[in-house]
Protein backbone atom coordinates (compact mmCIF):
# COMPACT_ATOMS: atom_id res chain seq x y z
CA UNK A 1 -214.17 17.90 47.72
CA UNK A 2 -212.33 14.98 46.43
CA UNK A 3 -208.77 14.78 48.05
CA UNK A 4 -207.41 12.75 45.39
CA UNK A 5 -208.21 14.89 42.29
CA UNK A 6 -205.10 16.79 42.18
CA UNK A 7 -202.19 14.83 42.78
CA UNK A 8 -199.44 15.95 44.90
CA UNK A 9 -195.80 15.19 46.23
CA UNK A 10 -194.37 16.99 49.16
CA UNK A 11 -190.27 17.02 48.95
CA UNK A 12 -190.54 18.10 52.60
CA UNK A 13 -191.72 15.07 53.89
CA UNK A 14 -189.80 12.74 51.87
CA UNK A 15 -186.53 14.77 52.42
CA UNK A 16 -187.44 14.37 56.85
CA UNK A 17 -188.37 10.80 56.37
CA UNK A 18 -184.61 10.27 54.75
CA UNK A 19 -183.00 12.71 57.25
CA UNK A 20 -184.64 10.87 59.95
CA UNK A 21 -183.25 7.38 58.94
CA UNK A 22 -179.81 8.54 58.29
CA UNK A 23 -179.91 10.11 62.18
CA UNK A 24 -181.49 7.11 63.70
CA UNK A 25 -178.06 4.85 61.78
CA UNK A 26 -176.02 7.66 63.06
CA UNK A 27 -176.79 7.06 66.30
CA UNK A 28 -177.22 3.25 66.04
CA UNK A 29 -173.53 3.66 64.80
CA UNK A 30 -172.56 5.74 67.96
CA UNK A 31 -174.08 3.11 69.75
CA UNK A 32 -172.25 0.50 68.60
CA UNK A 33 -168.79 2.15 68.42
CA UNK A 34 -169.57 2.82 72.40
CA UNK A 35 -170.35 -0.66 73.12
CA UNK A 36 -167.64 -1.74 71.35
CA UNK A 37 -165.25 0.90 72.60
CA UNK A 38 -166.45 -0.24 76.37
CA UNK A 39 -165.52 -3.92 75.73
CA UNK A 40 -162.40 -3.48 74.54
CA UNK A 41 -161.73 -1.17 77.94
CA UNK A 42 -162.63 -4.20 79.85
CA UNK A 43 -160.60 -6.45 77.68
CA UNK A 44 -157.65 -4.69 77.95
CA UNK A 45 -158.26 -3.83 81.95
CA UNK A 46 -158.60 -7.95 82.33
CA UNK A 47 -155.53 -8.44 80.61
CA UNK A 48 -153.45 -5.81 82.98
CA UNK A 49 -154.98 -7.40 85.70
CA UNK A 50 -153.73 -10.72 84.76
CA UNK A 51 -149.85 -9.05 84.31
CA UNK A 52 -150.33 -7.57 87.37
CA UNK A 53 -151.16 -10.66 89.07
CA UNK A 54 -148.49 -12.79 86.84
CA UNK A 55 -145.64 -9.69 88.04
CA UNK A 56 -146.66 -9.45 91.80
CA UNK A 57 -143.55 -10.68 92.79
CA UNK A 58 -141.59 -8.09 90.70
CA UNK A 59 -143.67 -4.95 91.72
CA UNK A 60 -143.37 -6.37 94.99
CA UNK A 61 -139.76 -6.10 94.82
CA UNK A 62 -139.14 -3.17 93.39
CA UNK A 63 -141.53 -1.56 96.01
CA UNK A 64 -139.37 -3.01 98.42
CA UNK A 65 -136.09 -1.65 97.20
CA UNK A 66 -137.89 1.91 97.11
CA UNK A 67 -139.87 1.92 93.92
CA UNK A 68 -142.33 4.71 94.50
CA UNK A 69 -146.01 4.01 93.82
CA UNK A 70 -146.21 6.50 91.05
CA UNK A 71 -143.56 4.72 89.13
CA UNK A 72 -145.37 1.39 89.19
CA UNK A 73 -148.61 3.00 88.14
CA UNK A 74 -146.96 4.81 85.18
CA UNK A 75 -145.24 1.75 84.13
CA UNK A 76 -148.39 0.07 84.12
CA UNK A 77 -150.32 2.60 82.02
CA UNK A 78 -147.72 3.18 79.76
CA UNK A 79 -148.27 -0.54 78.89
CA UNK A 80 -151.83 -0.24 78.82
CA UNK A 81 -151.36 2.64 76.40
CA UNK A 82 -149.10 0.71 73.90
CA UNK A 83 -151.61 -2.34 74.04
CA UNK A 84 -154.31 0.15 73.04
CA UNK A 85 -152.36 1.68 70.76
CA UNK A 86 -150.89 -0.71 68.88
CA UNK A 87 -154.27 -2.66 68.78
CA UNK A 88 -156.11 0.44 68.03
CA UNK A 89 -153.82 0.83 64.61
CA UNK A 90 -153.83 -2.50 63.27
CA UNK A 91 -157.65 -1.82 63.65
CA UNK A 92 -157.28 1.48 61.77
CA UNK A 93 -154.56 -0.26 58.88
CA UNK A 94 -157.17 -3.42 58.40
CA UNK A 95 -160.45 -1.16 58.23
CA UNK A 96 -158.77 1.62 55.89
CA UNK A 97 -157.59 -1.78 53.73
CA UNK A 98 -160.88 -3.26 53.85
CA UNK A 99 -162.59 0.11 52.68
CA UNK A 100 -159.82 0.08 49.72
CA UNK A 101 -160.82 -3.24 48.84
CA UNK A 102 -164.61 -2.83 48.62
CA UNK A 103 -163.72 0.29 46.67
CA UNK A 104 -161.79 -1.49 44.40
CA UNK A 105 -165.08 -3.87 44.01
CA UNK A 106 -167.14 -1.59 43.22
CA UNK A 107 -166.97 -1.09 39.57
CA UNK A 108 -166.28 2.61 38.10
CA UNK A 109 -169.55 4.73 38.08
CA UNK A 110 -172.07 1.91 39.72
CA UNK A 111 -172.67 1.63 43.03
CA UNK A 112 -174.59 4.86 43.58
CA UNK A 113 -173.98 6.51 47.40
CA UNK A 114 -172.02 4.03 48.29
CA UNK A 115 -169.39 4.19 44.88
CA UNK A 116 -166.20 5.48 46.31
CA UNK A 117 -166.47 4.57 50.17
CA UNK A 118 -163.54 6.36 52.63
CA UNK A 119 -162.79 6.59 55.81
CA UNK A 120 -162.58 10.61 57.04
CA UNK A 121 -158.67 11.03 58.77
CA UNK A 122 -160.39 13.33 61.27
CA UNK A 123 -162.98 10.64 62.08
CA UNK A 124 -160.17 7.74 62.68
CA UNK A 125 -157.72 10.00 64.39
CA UNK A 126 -160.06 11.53 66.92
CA UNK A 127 -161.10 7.46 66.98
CA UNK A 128 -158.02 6.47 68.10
CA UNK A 129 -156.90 9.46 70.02
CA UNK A 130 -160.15 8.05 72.19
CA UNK A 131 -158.77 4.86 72.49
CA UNK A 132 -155.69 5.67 73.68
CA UNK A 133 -157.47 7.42 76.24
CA UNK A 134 -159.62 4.68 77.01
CA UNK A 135 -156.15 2.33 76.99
CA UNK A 136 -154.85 5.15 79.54
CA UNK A 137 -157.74 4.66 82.08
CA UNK A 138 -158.30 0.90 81.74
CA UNK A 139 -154.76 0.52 83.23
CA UNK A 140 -155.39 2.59 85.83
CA UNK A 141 -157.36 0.31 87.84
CA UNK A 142 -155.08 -2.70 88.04
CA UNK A 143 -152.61 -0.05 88.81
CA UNK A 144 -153.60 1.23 91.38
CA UNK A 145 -154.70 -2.46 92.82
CA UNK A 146 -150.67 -3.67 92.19
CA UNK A 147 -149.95 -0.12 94.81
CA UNK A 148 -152.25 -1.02 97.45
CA UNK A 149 -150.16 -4.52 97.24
CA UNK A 150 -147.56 -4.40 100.98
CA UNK A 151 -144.02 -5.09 99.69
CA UNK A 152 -144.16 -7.84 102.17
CA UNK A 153 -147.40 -9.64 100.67
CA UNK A 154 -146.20 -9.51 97.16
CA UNK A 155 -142.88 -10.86 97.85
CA UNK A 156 -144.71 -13.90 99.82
CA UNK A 157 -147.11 -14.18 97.06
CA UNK A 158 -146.73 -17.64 94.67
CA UNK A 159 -147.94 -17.42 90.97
């Protein structure tokens, strides 16, 4: 009757426990990469408002010469686009030089799990394709604000 007489180890529960704390830093990673993903959408939507604001004037202008709305939306988002883009590969060059570097650190067979650390292309190419995406619809809003803008009212309108 002694439950301690015959020792035991169950590689089941061990093996769950690990699995478990690898899904709940998955997820805190998801997390993160949301939160941060969100914050640079606002970031970059702030920043097309304030171009929007700084250009009145000019979109005012060119509506009044016969610019049609759709043109001063997509000139808008395409510059949203190449902000997020060109931020989202410096992002992608420093982190995939930082990984080299801590590699490089690392000396040859130490290290355990974490010897050799990459970054998966898939991973940071669907990561950017994202971000693009997100570039794409943060500049829709301020876009569609400089539209609803009357010709008349923009021209008037002092910096």
């Amino acid at each position: 009757n002694d439950p301690i007489a015959i020792g035991h180890w169950n590689m089941e529960k061990e093996f769950n426990k690990l699995n478990g704390l690898f899904s709940g830093i998955s997820g805190l990673v998801w997390i993160v990469g949301i939160g941060t993903l969100l914050a640079g959408i606002i970031g970059v939507s702030n920043i097309m408002l304030i171009v929007v604001k700084e250009r009145t004037k000019e979109i005012g202008i060119r509506r009044a010469i016969g610019a049609p709305p759709s043109h001063i939306v997509r000139q808008l988002i395409i510059e949203s686009v190449f902000l997020t883009t060109i931020a989202g590969y410096i992002g992608l060059v420093l982190s995939v030089a930082l990984m080299e570097g801590v590699a490089a650190a690392i000396p040859e067979g130490e290290g355990g799990m974490f010897s050799n650390p990459t970054i998966d292309l898939n991973a940071a190419l669907t990561a950017l394709t994202i971000l693009i995406v997100a570039g794409a619809l943060a500049g829709l809003i301020p876009a569609r604000k400089a539209v609803k803008i009357p010709p008349v009212e923009a021209l008037r309108y002092d910096n």
